[in-house]
C-alpha atoms as a PDB file:
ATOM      1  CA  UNK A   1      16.975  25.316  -1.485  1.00  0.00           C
ATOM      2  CA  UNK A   2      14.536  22.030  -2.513  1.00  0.00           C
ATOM      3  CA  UNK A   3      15.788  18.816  -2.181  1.00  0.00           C
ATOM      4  CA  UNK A   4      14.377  16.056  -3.615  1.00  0.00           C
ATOM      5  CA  UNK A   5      14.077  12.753  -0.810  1.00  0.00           C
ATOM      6  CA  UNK A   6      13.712   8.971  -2.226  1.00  0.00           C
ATOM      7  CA  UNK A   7      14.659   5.943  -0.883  1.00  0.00           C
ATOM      8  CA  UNK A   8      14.456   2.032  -1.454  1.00  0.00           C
ATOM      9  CA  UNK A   9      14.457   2.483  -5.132  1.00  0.00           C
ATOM     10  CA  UNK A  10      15.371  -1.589  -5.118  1.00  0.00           C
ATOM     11  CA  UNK A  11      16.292  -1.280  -8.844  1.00  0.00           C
ATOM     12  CA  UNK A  12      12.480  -0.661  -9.914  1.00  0.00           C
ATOM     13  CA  UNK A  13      13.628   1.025 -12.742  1.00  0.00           C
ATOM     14  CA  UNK A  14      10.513   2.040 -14.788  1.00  0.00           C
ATOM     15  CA  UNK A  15       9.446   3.653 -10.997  1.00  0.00           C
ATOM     16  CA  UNK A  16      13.036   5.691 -11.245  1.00  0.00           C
ATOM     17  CA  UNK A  17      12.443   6.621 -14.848  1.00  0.00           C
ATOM     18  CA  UNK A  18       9.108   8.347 -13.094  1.00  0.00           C
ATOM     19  CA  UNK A  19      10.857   9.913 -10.528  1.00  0.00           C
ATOM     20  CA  UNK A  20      13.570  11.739 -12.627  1.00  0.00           C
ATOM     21  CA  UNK A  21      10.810  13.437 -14.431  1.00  0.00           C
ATOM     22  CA  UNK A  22       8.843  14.306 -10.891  1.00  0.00           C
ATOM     23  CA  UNK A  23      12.217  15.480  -9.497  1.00  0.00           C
ATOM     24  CA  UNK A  24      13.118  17.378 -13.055  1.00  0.00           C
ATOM     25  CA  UNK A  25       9.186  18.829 -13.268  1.00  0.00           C
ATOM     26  CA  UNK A  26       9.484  19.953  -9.494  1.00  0.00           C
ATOM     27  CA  UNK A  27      12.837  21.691 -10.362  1.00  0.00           C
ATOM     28  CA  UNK A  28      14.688  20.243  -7.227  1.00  0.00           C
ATOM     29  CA  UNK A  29      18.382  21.327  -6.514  1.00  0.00           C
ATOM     30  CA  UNK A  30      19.503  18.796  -4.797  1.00  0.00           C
ATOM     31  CA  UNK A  31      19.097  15.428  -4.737  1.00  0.00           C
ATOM     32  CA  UNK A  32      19.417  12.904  -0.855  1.00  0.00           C
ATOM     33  CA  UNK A  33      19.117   8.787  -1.658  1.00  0.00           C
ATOM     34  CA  UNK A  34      18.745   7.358   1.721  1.00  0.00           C
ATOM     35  CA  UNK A  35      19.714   3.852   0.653  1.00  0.00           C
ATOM     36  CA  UNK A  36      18.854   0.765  -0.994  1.00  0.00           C
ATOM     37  CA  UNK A  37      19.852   1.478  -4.226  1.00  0.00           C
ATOM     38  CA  UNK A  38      20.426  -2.234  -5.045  1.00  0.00           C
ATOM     39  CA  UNK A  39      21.741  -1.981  -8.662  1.00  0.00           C
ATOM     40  CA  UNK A  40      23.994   0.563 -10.724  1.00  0.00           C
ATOM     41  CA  UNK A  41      22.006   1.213 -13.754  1.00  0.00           C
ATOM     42  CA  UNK A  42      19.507   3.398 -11.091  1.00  0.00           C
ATOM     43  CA  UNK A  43      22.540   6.212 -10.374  1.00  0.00           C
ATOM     44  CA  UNK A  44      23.015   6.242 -13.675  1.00  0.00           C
ATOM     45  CA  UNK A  45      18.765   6.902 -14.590  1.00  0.00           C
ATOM     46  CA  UNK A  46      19.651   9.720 -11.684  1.00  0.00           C
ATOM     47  CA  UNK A  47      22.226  10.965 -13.597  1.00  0.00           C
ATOM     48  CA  UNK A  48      20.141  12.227 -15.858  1.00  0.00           C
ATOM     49  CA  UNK A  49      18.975  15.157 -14.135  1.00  0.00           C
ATOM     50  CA  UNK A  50      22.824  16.442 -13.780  1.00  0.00           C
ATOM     51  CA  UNK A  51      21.930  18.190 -10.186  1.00  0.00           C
ATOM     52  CA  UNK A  52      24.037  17.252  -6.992  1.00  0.00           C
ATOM     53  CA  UNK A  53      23.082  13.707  -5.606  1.00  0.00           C
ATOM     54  CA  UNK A  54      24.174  12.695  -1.734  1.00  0.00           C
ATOM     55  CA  UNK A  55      23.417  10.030  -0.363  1.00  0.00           C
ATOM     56  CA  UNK A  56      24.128   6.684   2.030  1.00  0.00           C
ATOM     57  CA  UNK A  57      24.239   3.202   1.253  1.00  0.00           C
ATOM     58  CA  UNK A  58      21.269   0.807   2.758  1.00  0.00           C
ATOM     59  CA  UNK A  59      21.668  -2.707   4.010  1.00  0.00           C
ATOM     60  CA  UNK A  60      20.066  -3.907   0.048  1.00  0.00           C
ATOM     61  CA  UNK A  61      22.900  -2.098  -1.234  1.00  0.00           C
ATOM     62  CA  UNK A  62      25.624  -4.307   0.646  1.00  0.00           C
ATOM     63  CA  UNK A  63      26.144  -7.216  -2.370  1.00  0.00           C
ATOM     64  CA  UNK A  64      26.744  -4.876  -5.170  1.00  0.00           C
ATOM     65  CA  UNK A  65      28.646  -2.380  -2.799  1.00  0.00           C
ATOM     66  CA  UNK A  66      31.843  -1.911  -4.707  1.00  0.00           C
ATOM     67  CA  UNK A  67      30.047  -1.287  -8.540  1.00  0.00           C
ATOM     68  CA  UNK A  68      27.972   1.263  -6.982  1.00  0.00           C
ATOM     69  CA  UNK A  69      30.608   3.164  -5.310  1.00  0.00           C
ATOM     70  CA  UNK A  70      32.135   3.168  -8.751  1.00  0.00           C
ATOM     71  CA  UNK A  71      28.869   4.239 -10.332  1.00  0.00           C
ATOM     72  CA  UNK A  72      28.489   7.220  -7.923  1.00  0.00           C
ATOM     73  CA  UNK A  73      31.957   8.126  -8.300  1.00  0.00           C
ATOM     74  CA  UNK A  74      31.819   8.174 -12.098  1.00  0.00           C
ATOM     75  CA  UNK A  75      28.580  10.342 -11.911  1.00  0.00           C
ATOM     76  CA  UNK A  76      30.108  12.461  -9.444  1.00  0.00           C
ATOM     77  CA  UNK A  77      28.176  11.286  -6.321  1.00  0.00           C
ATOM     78  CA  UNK A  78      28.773  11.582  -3.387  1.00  0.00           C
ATOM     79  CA  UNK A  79      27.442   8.302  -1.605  1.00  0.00           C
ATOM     80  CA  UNK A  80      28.906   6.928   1.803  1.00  0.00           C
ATOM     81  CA  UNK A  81      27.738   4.740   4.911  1.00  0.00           C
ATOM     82  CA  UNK A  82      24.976   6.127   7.565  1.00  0.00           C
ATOM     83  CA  UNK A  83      25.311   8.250   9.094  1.00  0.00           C
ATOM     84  CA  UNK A  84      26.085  10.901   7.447  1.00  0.00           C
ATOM     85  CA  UNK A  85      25.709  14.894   8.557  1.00  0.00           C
ATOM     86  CA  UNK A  86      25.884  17.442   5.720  1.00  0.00           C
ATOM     87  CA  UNK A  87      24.761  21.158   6.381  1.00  0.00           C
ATOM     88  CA  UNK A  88      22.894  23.160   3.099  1.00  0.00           C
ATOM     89  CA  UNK A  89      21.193  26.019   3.566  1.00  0.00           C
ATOM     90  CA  UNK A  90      22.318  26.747   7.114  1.00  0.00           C
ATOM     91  CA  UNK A  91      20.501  23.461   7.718  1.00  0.00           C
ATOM     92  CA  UNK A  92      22.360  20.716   9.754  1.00  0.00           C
ATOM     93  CA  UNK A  93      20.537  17.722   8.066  1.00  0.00           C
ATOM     94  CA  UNK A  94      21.273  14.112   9.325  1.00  0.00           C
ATOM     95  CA  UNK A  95      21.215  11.238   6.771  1.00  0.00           C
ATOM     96  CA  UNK A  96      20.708   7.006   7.360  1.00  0.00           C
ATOM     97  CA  UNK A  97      18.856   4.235   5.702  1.00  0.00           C
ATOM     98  CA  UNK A  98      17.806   2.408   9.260  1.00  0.00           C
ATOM     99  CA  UNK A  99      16.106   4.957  11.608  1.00  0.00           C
ATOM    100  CA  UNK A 100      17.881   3.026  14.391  1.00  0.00           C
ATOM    101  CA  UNK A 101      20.958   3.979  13.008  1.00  0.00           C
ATOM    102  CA  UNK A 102      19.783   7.849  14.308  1.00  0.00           C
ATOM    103  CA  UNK A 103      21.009   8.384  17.579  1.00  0.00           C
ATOM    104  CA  UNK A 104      17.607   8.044  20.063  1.00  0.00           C
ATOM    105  CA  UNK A 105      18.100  11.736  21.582  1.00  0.00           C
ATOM    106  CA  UNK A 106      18.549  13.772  18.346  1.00  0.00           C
ATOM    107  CA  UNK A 107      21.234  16.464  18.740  1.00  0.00           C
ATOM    108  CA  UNK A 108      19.470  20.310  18.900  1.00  0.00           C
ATOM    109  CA  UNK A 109      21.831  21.012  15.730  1.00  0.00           C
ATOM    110  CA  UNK A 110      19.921  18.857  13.722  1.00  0.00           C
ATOM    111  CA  UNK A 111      16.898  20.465  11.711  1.00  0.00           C
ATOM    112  CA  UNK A 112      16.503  17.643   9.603  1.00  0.00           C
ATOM    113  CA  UNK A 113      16.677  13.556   9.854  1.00  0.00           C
ATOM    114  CA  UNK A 114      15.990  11.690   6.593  1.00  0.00           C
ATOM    115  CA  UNK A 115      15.458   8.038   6.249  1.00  0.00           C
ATOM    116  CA  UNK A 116      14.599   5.449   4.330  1.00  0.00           C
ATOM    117  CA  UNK A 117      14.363   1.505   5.488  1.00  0.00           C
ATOM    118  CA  UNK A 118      10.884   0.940   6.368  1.00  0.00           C
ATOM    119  CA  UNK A 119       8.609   1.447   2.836  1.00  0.00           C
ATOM    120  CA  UNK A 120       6.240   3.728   5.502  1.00  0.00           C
ATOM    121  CA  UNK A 121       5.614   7.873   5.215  1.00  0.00           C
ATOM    122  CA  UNK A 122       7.287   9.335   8.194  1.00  0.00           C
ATOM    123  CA  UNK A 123       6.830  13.221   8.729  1.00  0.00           C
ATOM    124  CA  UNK A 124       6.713  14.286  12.761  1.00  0.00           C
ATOM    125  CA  UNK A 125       8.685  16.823  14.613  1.00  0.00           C
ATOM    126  CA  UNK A 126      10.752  15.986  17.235  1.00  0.00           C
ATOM    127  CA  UNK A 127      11.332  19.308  18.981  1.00  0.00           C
ATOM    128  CA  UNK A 128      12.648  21.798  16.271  1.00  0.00           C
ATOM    129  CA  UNK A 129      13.773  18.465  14.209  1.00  0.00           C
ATOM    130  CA  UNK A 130      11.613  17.410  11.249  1.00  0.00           C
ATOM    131  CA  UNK A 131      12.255  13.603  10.824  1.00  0.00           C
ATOM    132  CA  UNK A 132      10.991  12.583   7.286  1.00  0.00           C
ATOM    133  CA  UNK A 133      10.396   9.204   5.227  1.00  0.00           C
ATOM    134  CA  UNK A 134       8.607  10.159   2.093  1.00  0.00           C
ATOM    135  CA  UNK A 135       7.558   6.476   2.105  1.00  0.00           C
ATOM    136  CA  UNK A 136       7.171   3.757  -0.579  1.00  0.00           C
ATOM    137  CA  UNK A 137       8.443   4.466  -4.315  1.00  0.00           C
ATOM    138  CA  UNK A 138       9.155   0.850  -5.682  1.00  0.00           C
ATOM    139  CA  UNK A 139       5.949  -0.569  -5.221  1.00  0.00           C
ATOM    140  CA  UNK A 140       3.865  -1.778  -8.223  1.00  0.00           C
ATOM    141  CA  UNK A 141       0.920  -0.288  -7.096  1.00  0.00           C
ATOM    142  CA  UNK A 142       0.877   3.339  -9.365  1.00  0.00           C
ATOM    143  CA  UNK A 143      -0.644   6.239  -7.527  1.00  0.00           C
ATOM    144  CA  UNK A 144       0.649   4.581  -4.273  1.00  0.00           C
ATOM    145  CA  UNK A 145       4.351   5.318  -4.673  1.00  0.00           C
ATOM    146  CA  UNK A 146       6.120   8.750  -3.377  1.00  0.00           C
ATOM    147  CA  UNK A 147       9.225  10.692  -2.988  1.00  0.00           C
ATOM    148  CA  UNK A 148       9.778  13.984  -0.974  1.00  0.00           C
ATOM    149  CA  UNK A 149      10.074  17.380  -1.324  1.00  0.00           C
ATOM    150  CA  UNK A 150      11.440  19.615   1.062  1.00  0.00           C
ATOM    151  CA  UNK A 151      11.954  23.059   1.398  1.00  0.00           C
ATOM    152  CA  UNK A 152      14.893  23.593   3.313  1.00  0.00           C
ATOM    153  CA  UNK A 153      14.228  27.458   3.828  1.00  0.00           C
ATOM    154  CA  UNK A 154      10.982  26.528   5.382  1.00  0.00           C
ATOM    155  CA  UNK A 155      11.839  23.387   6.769  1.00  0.00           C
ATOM    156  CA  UNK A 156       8.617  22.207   5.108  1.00  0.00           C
ATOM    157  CA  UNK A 157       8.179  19.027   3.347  1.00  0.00           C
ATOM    158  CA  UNK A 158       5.596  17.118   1.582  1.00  0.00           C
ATOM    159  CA  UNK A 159       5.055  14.091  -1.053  1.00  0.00           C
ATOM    160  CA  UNK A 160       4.846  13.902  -4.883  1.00  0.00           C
ATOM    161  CA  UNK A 161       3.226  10.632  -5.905  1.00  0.00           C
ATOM    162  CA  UNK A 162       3.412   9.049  -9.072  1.00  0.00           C
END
């Protein structure tokens, strides 16, 4: 299974209008936001694509909480607070905006943290655990801006920039 990985979209809306067509070109199943969605209008861009989208909610996302827990539930979303654990794949992936919000000793079940938060590309292994950030995607800078792919058979991920 791929996933697409974005974060801190921050209602840049012609950078999400970019990213539905990487996502939709790289023919993604699945779809993680890892927060900082800031306005509604960008789950409904998302919904576009009509895959699966999971996701948590990032500290941005806190003044427009309620209309975007209606917007996800109308699109059939499934958004909640970090942290979140879902398992695809026979992968136990781990889900928060705020890498702090990760516990500092990573369970062993874990293959896979995802985060969001900091703007900044994160992709180390911690033990078996691939912790990944694909990095900045609402900047106005084009060719600078990323989201993630990853592979969850492989456990291998990587960046698509726009």
């Amino acid at each position: 299974m791929r996933i697409g990985v974005v974060g801190d979209t921050h209602d840049r809306m012609s950078n999400v209008e970019r990213i539905v067509a990487l996502f939709r070109e790289a023919r993604i199943e699945r779809i993680v936001h890892t927060g900082d969605i800031t306005r509604p209008g960008v789950l409904e861009r998302f919904a576009k694509l009509e895959i699966p989208m999971l996701g948590v909610f990032g500290n941005n996302d806190l003044p427009e909480l309620n209309r975007l827990e209606q917007e996800a539930s109308r699109y059939g979303m499934d958004f909640a607070p970090p942290p979140r654990t879902v398992r695809w794949a026979d992968r136990q992936i781990l889900i928060v905006h705020d890498p702090e919000q990760a516990p500092s000793m990573i369970p062993s079940e874990i293959d896979l943290v995802l985060h969001g938060h900091t703007h900044r590309h994160r992709h180390e292994l911690c033990g078996d655990t691939l912790i990944f950030n694909p990095g900045e995607c609402a900047g106005f800078m084009p060719g600078k801006n990323a989201v993630g792919l990853v592979d969850l058979a492989s456990l291998e991920a990587r960046r698509l920039w726009f």
